[in-house]
N, C-alpha and C. Protein backbone atom coordinates (compact mmCIF):
# COMPACT_ATOMS: atom_id res chain seq x y z
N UNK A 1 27.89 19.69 6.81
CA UNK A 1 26.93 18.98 5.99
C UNK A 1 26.57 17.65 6.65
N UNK A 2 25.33 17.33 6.52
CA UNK A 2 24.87 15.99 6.97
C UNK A 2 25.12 15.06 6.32
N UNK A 3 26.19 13.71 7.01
CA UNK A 3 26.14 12.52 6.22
C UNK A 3 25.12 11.96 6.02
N UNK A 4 24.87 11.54 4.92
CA UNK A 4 23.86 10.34 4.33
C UNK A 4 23.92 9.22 4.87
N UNK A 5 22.88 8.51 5.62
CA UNK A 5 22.93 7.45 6.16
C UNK A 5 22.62 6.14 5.40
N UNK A 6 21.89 6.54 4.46
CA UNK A 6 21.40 5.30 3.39
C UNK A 6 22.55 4.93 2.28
N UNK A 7 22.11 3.53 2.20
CA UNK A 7 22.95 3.04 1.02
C UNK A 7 22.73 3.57 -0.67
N UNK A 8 21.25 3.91 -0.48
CA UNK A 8 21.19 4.32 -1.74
C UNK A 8 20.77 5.60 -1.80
N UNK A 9 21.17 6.72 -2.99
CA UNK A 9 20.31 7.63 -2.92
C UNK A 9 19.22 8.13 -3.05
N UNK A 10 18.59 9.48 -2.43
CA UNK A 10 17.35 9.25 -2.85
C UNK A 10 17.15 10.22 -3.61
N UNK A 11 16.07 10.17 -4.40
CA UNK A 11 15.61 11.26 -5.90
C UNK A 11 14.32 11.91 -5.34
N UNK A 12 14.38 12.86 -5.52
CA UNK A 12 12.80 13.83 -5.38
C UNK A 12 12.11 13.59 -6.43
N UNK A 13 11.13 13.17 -6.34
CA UNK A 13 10.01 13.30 -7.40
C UNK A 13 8.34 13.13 -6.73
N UNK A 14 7.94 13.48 -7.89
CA UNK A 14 6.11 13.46 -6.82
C UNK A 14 5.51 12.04 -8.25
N UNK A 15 4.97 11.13 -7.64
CA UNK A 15 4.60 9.92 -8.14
C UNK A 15 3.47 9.89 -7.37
N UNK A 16 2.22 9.08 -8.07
CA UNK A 16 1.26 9.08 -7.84
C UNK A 16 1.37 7.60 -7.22
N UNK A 17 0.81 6.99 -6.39
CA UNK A 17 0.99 5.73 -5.38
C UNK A 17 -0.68 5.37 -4.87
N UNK A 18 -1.24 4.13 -4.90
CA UNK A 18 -1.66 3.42 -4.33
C UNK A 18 -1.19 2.62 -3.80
N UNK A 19 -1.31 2.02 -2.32
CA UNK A 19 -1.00 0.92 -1.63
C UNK A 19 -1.87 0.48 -0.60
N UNK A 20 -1.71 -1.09 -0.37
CA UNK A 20 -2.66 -1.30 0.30
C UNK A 20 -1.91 -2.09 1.99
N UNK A 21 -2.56 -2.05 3.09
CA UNK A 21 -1.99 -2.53 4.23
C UNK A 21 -3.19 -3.09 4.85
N UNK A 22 -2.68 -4.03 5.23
CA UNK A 22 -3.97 -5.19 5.83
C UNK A 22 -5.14 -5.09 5.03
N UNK A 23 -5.20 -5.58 3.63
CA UNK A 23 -6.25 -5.35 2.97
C UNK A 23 -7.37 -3.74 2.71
N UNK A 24 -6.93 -2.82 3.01
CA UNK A 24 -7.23 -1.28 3.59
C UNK A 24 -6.35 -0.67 2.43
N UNK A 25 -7.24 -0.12 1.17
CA UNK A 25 -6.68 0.62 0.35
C UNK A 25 -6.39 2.09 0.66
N UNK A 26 -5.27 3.18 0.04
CA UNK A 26 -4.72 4.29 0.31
C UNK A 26 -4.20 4.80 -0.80
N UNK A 27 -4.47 6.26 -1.39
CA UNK A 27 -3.74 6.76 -1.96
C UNK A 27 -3.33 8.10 -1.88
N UNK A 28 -2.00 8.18 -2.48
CA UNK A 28 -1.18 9.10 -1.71
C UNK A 28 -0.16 9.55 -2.75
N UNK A 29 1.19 10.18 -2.40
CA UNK A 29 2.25 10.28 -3.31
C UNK A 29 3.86 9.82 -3.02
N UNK A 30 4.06 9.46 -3.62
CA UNK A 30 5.83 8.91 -2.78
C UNK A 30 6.39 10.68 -3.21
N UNK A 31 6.89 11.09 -2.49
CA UNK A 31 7.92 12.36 -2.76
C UNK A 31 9.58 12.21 -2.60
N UNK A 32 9.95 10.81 -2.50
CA UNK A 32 11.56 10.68 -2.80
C UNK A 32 11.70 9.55 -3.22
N UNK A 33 12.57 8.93 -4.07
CA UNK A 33 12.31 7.22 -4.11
C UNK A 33 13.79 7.42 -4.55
N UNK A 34 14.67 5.90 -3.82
CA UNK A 34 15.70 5.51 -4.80
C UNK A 34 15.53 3.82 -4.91
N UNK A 35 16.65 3.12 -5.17
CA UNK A 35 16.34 1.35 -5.60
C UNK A 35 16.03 0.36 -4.65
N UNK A 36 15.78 1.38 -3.43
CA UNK A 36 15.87 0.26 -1.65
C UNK A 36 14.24 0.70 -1.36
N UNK A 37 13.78 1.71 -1.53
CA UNK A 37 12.68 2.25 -0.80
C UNK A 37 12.53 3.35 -1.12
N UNK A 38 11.28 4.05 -0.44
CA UNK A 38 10.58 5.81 -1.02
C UNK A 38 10.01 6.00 0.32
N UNK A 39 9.67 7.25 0.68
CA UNK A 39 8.69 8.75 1.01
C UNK A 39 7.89 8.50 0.62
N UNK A 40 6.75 7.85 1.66
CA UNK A 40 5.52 8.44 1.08
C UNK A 40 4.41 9.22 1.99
N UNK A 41 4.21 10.26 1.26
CA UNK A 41 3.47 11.33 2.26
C UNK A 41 2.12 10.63 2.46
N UNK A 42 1.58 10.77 3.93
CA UNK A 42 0.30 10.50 4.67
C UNK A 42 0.14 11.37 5.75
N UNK A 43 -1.29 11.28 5.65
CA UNK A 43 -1.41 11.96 6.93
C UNK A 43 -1.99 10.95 8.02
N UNK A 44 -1.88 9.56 7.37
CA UNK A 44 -2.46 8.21 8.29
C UNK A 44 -1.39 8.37 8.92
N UNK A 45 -2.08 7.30 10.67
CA UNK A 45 -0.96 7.33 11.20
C UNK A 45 -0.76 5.47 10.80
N UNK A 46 0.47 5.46 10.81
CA UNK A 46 1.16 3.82 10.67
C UNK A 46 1.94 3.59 11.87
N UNK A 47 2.42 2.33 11.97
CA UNK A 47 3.06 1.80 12.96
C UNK A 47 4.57 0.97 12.00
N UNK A 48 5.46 1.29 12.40
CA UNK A 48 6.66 0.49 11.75
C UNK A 48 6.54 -0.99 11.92
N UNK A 49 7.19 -1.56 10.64
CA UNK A 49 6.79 -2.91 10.82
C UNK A 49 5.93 -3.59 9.91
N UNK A 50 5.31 -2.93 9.32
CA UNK A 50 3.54 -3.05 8.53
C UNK A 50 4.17 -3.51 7.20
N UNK A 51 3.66 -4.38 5.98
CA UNK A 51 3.95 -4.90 5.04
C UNK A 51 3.04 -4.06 4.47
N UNK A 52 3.11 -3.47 3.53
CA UNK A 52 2.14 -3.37 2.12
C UNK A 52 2.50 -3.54 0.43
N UNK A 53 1.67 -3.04 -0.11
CA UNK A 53 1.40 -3.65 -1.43
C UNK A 53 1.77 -2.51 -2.30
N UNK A 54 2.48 -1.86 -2.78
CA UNK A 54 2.51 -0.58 -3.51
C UNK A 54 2.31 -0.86 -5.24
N UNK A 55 1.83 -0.28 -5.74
CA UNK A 55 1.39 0.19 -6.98
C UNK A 55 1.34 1.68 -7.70
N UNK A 56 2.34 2.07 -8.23
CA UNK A 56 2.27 2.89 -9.19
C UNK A 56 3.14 2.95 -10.35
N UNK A 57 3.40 4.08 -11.49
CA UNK A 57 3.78 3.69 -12.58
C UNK A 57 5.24 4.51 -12.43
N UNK A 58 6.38 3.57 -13.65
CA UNK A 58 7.31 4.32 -13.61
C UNK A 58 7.53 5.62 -14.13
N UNK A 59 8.16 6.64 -13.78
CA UNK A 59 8.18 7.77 -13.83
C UNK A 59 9.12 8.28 -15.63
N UNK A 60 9.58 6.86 -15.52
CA UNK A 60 10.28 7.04 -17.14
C UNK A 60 9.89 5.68 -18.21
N UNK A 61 9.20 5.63 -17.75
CA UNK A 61 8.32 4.41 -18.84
C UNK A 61 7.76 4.24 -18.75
N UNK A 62 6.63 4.55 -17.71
CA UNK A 62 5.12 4.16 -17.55
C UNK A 62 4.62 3.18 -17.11
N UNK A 63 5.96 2.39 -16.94
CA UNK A 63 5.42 1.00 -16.90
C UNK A 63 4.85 0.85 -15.13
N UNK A 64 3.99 -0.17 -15.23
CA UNK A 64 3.08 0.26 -14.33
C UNK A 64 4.45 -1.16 -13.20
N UNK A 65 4.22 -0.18 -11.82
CA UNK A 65 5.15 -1.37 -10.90
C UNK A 65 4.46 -1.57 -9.63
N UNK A 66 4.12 -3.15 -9.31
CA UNK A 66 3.91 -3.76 -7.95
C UNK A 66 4.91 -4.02 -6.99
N UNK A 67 4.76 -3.50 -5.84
CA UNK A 67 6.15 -3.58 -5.17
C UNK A 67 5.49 -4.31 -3.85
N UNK A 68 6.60 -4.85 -3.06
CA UNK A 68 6.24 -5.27 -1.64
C UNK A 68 7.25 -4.38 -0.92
N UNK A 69 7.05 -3.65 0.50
CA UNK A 69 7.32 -3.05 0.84
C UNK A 69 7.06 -2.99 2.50
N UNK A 70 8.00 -2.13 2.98
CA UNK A 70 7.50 -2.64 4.60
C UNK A 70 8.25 -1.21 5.08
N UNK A 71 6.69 -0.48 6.35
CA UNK A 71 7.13 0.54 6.64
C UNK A 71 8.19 0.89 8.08
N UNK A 72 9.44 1.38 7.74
CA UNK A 72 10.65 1.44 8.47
C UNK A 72 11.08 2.12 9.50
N UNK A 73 10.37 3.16 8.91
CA UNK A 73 10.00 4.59 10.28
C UNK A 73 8.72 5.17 9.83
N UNK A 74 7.92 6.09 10.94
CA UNK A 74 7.21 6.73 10.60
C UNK A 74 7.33 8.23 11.76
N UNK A 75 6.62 9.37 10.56
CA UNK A 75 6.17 10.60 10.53
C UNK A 75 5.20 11.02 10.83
N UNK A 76 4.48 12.19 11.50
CA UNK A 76 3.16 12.98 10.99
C UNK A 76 3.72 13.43 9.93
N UNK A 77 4.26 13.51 8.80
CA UNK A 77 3.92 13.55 7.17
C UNK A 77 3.92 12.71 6.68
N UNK A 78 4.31 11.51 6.70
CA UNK A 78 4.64 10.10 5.98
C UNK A 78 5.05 9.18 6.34
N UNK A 79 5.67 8.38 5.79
CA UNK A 79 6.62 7.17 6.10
C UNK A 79 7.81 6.72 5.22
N UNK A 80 8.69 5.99 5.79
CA UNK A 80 9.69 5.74 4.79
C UNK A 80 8.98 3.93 4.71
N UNK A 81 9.63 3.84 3.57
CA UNK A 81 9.49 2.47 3.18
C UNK A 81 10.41 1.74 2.47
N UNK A 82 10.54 0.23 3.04
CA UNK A 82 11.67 -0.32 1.89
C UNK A 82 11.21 -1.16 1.35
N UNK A 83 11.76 -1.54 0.49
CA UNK A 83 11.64 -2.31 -0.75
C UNK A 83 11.88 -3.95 -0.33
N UNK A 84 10.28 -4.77 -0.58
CA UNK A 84 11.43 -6.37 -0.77
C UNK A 84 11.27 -7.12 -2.16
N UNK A 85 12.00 -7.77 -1.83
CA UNK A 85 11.72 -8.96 -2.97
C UNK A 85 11.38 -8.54 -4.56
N UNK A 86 12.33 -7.30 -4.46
CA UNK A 86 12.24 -6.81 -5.91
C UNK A 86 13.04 -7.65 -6.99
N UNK A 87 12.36 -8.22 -8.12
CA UNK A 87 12.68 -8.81 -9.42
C UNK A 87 13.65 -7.88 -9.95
N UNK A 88 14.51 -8.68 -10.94
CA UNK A 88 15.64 -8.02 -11.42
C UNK A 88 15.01 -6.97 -12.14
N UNK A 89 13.80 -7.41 -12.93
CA UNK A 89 13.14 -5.86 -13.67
C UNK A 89 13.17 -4.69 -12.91
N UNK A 90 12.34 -5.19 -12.08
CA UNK A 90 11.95 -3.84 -11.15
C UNK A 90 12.88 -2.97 -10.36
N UNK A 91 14.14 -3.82 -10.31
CA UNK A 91 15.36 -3.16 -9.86
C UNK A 91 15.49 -2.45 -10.59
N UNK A 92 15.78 -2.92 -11.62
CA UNK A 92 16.97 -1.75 -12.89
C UNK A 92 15.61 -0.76 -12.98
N UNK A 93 14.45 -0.83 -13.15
CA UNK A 93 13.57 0.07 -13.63
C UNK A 93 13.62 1.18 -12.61
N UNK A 94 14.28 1.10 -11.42
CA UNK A 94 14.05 2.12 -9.97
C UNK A 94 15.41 2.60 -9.97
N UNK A 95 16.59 2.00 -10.31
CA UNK A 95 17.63 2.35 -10.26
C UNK A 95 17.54 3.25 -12.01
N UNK A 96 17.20 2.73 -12.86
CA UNK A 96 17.67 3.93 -14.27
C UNK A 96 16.97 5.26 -13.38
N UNK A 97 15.40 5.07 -12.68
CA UNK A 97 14.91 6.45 -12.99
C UNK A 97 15.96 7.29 -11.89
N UNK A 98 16.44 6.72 -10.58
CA UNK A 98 16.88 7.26 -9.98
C UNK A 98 18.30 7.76 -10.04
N UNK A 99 18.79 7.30 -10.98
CA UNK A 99 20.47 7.75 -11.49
C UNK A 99 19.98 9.07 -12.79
N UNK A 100 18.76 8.96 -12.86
CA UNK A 100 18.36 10.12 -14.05
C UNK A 100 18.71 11.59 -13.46
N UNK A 101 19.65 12.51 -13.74
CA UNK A 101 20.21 14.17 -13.28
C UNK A 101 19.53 15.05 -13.28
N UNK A 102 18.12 15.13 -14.24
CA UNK A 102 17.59 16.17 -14.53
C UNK A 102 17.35 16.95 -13.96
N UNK A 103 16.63 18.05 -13.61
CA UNK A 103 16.35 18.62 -12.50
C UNK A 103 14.59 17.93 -12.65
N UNK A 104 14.14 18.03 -11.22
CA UNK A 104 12.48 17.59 -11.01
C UNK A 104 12.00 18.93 -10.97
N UNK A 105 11.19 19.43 -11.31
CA UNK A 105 10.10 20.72 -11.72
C UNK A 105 9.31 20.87 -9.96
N UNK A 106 9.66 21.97 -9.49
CA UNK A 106 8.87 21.82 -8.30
C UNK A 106 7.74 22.62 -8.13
N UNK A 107 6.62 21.98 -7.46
CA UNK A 107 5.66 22.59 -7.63
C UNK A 107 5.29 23.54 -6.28
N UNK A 108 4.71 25.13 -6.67
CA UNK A 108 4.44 25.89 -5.78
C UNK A 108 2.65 26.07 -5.77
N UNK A 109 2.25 26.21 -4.30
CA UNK A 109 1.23 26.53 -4.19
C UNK A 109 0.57 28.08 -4.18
């Protein structure tokens, strides 16, 4: 089995995401998120390093979240991203959804 290299874990889920990088809006979907950073699928290409602006809602309250974020690696499917300067809210709000067991509903094409 493959060790986990991250500190935190990560949760599958499909979230709907806007973000913006150098003023250049994008939308897309995060497909893993835990309380450090998320997956988010693109088919842009990025360069590691890049700051952006993320915006979407929480997945167990709705509540709508602005994040700052900076991309860490990149993919031809996506990018990973981490998390900065997250407020104590926005912590606990990423950490409840991501300690949540349920199973995520997966979708087939």
């Amino acid at each position: 089995m493959k060790k986990e290299r991250r500190k935190n874990a990560r949760k599958d889920c499909l979230i709907n995401v806007n973000f913006k990088i150098r003023g250049q809006k994008f939308s897309s979907y995060i497909l893993d998120i835990s309380s450090s950073g998320a997956f988010i699928e693109t088919g842009e290409s990025f360069t590691t390093g890049l700051k952006m602006l993320l915006h979407f809602s929480s997945p167990k309250t709705r509540e709508p979240l602005d994040l700052i974020g900076q991309i860490v690696w990149a993919a031809p499917r996506g990018v990973g991203v981490k998390f900065h300067h997250l407020t104590k809210d926005q912590a606990q709000i990423l950490k409840s959804f991501c300690e949540k067991t349920e199973e995520v509903p997966k979708i087939t094409s």
